[in-house]
Protein backbone atom coordinates (compact mmCIF):
# COMPACT_ATOMS: atom_id res chain seq x y z
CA UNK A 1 112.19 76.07 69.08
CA UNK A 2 108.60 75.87 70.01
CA UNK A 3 105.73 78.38 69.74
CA UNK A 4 106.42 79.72 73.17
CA UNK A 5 109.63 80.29 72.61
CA UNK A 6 108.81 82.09 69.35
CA UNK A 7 106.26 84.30 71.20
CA UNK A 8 108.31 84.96 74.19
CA UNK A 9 111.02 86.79 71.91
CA UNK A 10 108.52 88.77 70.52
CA UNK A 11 106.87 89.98 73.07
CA UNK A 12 110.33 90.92 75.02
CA UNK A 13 111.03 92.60 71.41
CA UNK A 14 107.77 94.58 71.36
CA UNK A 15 108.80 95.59 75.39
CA UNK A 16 112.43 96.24 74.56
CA UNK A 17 111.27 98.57 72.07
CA UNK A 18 108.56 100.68 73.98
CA UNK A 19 110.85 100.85 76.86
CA UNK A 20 113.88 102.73 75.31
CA UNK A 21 111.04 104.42 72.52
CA UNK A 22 112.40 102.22 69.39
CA UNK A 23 110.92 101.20 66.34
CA UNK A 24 109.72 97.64 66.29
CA UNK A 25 111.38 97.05 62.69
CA UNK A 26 111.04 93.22 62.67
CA UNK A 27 108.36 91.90 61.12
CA UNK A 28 105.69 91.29 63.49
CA UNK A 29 105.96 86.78 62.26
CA UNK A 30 109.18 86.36 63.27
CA UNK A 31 109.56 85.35 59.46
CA UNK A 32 111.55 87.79 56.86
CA UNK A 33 109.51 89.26 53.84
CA UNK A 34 112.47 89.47 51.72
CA UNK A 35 113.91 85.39 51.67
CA UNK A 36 111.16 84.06 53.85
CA UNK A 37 113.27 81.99 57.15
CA UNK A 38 112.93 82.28 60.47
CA UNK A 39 114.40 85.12 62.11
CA UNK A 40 113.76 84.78 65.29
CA UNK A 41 114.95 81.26 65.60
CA UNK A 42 118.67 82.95 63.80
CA UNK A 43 118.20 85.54 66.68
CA UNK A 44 118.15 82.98 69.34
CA UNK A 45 120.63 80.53 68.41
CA UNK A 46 122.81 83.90 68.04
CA UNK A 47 122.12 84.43 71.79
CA UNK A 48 119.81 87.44 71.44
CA UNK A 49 116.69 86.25 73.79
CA UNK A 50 114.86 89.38 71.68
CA UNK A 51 115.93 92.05 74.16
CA UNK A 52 118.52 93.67 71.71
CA UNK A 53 116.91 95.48 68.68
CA UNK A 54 116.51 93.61 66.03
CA UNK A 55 116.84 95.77 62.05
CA UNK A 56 117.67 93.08 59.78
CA UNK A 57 117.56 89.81 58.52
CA UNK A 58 120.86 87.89 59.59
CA UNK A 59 120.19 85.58 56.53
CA UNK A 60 120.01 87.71 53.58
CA UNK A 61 121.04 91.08 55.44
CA UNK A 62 117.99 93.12 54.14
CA UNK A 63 117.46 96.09 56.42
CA UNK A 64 113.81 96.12 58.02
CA UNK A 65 114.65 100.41 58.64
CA UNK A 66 114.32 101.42 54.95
């Protein structure tokens, strides 16, 4: 995954969430505070291209809503 790609997620994210007037719960890196991997490569390889909401870490299963 390159930077791009990283960036591009995030910034569909960001839109997906102003659009239908979510929270953007993810943290804003990409990177979970909680064990510290990369989310948004997870979310990719899991087929989400960052246009479905993202609440949690698929790693450790923290929730980024409490």
């Amino acid at each position: 995954m390159t930077a791009a790609d990283r960036q591009a997620f995030l910034k569909r994210q960001r839109e997906m969430c102003l659009d239908r007037k979510a929270p953007f719960f993810m943290p804003s890196d990409g990177y979970c505070p909680y064990c510290g991997k990369d989310v948004v490569k997870r979310e990719i390889e899991d087929g989400n291209d960052g246009r479905a909401l993202v609440t949690g870490c698929p790693y450790c299963c923290k929730s980024y809503c409490e």
